[in-house]
C-alpha atoms as a PDB file:
ATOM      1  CA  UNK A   1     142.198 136.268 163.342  1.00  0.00           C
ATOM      2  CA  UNK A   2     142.159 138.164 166.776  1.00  0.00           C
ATOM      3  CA  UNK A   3     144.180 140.842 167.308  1.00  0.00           C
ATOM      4  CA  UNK A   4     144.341 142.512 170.822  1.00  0.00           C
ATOM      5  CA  UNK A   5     144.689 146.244 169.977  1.00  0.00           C
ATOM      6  CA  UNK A   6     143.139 146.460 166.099  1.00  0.00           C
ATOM      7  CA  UNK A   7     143.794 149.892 165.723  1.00  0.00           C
ATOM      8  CA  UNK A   8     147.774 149.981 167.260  1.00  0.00           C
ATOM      9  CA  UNK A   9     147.293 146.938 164.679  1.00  0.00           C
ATOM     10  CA  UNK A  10     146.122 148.669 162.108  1.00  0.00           C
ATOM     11  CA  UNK A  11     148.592 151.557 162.423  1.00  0.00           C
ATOM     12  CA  UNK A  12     151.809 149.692 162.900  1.00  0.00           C
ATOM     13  CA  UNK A  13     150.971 147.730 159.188  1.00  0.00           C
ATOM     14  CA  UNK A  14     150.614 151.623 158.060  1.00  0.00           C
ATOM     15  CA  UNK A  15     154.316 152.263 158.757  1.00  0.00           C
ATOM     16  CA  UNK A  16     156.823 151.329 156.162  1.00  0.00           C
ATOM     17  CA  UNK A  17     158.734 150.600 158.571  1.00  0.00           C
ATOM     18  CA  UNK A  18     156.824 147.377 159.862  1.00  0.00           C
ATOM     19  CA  UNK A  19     157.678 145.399 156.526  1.00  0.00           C
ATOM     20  CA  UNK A  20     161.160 142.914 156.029  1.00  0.00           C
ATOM     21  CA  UNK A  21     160.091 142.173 153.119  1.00  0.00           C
ATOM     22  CA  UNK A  22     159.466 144.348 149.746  1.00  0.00           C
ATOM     23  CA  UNK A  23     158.252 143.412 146.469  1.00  0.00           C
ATOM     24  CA  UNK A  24     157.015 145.632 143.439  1.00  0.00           C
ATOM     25  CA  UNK A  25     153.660 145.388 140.834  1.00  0.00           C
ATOM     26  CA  UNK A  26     152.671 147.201 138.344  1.00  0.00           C
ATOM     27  CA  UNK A  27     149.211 148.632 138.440  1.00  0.00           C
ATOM     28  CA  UNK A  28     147.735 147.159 135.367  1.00  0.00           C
ATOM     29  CA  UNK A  29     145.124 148.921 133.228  1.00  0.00           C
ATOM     30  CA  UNK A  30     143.010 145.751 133.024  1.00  0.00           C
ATOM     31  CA  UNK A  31     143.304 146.597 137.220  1.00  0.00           C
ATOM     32  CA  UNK A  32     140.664 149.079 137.114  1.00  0.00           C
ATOM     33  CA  UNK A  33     136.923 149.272 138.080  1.00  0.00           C
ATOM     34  CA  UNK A  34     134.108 151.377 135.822  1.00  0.00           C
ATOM     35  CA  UNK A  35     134.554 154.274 138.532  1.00  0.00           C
ATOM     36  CA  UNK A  36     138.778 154.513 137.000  1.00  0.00           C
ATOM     37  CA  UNK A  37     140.331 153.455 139.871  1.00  0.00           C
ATOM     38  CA  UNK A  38     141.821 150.269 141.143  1.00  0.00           C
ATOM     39  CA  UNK A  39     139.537 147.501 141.831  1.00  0.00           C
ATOM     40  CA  UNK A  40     139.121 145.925 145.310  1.00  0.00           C
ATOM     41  CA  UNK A  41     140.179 142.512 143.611  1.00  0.00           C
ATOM     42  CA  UNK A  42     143.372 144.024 141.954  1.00  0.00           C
ATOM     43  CA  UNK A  43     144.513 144.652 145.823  1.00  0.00           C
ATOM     44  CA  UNK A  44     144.105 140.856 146.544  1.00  0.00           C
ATOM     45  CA  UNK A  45     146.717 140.345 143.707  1.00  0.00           C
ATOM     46  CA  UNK A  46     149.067 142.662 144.651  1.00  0.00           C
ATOM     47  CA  UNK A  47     148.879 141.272 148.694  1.00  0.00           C
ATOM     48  CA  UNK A  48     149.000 137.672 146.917  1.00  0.00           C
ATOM     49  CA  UNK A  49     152.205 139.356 145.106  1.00  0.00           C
ATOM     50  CA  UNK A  50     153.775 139.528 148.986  1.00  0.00           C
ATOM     51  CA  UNK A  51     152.615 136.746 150.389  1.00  0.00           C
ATOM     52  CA  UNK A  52     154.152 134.408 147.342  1.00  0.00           C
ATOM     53  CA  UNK A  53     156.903 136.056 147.759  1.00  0.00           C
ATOM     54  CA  UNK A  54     157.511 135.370 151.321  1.00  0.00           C
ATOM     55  CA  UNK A  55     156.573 131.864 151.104  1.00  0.00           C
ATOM     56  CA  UNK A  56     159.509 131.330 148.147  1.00  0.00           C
ATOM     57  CA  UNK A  57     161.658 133.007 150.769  1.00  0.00           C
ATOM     58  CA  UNK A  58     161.242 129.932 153.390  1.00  0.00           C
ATOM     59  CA  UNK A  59     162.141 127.303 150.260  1.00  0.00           C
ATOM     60  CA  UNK A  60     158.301 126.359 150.141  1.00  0.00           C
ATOM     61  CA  UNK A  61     156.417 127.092 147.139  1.00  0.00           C
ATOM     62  CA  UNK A  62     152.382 126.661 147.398  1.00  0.00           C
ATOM     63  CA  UNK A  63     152.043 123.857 145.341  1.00  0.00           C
ATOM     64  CA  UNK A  64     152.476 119.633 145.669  1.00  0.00           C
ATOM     65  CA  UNK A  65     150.289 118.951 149.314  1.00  0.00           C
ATOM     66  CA  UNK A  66     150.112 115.487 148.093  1.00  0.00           C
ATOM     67  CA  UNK A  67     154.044 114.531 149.037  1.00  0.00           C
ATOM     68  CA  UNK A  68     154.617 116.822 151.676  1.00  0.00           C
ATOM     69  CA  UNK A  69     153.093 119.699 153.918  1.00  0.00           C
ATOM     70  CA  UNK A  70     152.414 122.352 152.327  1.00  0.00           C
ATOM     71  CA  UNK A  71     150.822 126.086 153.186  1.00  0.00           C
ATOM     72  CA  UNK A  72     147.656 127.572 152.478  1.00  0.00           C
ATOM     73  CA  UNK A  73     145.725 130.533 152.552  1.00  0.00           C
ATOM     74  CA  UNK A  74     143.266 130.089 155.576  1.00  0.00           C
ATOM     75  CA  UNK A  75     142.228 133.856 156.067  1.00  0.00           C
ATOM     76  CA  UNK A  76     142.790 137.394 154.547  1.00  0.00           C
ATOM     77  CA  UNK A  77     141.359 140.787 156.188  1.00  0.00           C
ATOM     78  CA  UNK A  78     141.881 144.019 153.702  1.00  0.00           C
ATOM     79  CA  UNK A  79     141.338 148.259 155.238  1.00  0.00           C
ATOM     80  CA  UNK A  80     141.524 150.190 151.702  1.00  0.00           C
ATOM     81  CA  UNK A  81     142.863 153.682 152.690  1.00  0.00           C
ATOM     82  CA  UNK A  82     142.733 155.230 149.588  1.00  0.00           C
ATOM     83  CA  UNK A  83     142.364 154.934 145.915  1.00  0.00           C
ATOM     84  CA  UNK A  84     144.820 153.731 143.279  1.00  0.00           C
ATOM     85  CA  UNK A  85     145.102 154.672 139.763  1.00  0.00           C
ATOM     86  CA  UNK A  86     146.666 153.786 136.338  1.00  0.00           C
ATOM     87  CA  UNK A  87     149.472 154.066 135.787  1.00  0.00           C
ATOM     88  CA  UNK A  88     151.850 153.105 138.307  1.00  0.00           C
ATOM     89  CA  UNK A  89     154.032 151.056 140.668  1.00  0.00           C
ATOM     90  CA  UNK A  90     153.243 150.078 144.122  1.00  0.00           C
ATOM     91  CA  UNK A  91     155.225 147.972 146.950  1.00  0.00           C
ATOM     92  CA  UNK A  92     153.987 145.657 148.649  1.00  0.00           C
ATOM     93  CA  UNK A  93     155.465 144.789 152.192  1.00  0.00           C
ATOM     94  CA  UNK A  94     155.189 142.060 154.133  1.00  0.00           C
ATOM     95  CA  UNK A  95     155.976 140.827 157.634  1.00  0.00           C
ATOM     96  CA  UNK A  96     155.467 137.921 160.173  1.00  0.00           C
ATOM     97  CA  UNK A  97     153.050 139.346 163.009  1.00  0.00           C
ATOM     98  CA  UNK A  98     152.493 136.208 164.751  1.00  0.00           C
ATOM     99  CA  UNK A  99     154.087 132.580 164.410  1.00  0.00           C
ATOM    100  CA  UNK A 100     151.307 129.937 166.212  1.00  0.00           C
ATOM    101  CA  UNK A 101     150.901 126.008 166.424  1.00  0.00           C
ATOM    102  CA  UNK A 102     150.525 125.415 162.755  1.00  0.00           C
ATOM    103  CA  UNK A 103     149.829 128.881 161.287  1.00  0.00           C
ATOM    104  CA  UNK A 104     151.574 132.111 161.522  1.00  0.00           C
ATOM    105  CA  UNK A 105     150.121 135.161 160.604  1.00  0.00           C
ATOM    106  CA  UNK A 106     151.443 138.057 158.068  1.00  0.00           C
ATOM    107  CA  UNK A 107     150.853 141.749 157.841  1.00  0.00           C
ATOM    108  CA  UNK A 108     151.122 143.340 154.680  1.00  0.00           C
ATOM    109  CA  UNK A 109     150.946 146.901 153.412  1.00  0.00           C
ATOM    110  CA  UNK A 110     150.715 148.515 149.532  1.00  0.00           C
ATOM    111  CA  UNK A 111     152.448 151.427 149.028  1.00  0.00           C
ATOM    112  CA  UNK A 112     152.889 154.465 146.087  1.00  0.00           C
ATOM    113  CA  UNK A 113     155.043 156.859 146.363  1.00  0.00           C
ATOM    114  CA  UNK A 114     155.531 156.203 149.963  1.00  0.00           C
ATOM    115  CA  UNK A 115     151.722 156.588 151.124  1.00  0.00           C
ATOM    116  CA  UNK A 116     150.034 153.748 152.507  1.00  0.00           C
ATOM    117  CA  UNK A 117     147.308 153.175 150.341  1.00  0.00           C
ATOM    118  CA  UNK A 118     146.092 149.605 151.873  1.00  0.00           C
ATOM    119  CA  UNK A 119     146.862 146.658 154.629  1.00  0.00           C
ATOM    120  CA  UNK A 120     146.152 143.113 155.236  1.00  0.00           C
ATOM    121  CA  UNK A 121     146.357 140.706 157.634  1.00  0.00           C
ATOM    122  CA  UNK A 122     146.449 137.176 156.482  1.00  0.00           C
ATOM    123  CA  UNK A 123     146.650 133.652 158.265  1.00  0.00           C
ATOM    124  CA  UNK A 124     148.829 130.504 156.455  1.00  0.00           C
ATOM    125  CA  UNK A 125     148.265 126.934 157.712  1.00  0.00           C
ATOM    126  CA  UNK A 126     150.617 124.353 156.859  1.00  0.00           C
ATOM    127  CA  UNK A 127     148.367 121.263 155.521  1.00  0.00           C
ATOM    128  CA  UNK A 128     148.639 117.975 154.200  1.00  0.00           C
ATOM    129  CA  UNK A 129     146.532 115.245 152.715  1.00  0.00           C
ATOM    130  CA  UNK A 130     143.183 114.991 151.586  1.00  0.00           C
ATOM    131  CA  UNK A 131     141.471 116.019 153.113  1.00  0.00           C
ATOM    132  CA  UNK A 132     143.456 118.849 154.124  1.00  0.00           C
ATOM    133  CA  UNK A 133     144.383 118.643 157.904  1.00  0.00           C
ATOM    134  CA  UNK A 134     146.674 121.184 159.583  1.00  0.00           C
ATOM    135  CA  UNK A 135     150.303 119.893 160.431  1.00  0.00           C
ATOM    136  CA  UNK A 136     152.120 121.626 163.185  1.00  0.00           C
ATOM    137  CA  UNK A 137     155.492 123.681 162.540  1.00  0.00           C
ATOM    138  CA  UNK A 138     158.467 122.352 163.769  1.00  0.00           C
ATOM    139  CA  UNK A 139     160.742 124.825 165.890  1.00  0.00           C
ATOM    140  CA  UNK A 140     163.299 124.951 162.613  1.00  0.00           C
ATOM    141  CA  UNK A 141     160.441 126.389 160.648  1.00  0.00           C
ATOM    142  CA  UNK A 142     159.180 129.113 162.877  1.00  0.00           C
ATOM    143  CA  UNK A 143     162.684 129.819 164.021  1.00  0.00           C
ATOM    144  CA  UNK A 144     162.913 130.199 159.576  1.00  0.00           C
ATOM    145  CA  UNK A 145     159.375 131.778 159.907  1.00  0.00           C
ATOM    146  CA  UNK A 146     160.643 134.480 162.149  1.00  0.00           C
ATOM    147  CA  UNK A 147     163.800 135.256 160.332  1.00  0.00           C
ATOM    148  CA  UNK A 148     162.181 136.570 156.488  1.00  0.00           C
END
């Protein structure tokens, strides 16, 4: 994914304020690494907990590309800012930073207690068939796109 400015990139996902979307996880003990904090991985699940989220929000669960487009995780950049530990509660925001041919692109950000303690950027293609081929948005879905 190219992004212009990376760091006016990286610090707009650090704001709160960037996100339309919120969702909560728990930080699971079975989260942690041998060092006691949150695993790398354990991030992953909590951005996947935002991005799933967003895609219910357009009617459009991942699942069934066999009778219908469907999206797809194509590409998912992670900046850790700073540990997480059991126990606790993050949110997770997430936001549309870029709506393209047959992708768009989300930003998301985990939060504790307010603190930014990671972001993401990831790209979704909308796919069909075997093999997978990208299918381009119509205007009703980016204009739906745009509006989560």
């Amino acid at each position: 994914m190219y992004v212009s400015e990376p760091e006016v990139e990286r610090k707009a996902l650090m704001d709160p304020a960037a996100y339309t979307l919120w969702r909560q996880d728990i930080i699971r003990f079975a989260d942690l690494d041998v060092l006691g904090h949150v695993n790398n991985v354990a991030y992953m699940v909590y951005f996947e907990t935002g991005r799933v989220a967003f895609l219910e929000q357009l009617g459009r669960p991942p699942r069934d590309r066999e009778h219908g487009p469907t999206f797809v995780l194509a590409h998912i950049a992670a900046d850790y800012i700073e540990e997480l530990y059991y126990p606790g509660t993050v949110d997770i925001g997430t936001a549309v930073r870029h709506v393209g041919n047959s992708s768009f692109h989300l930003g998301h950000g985990i939060f504790l207690g307010g603190e930014c303690k990671a972001i993401a950027t990831s790209v979704i293609v909308q796919v069909q068939g075997r093999p997978l081929r990208a299918i381009a948005l119509d205007e009703e879905q980016k204009t739906r796109i745009r509006s989560v």
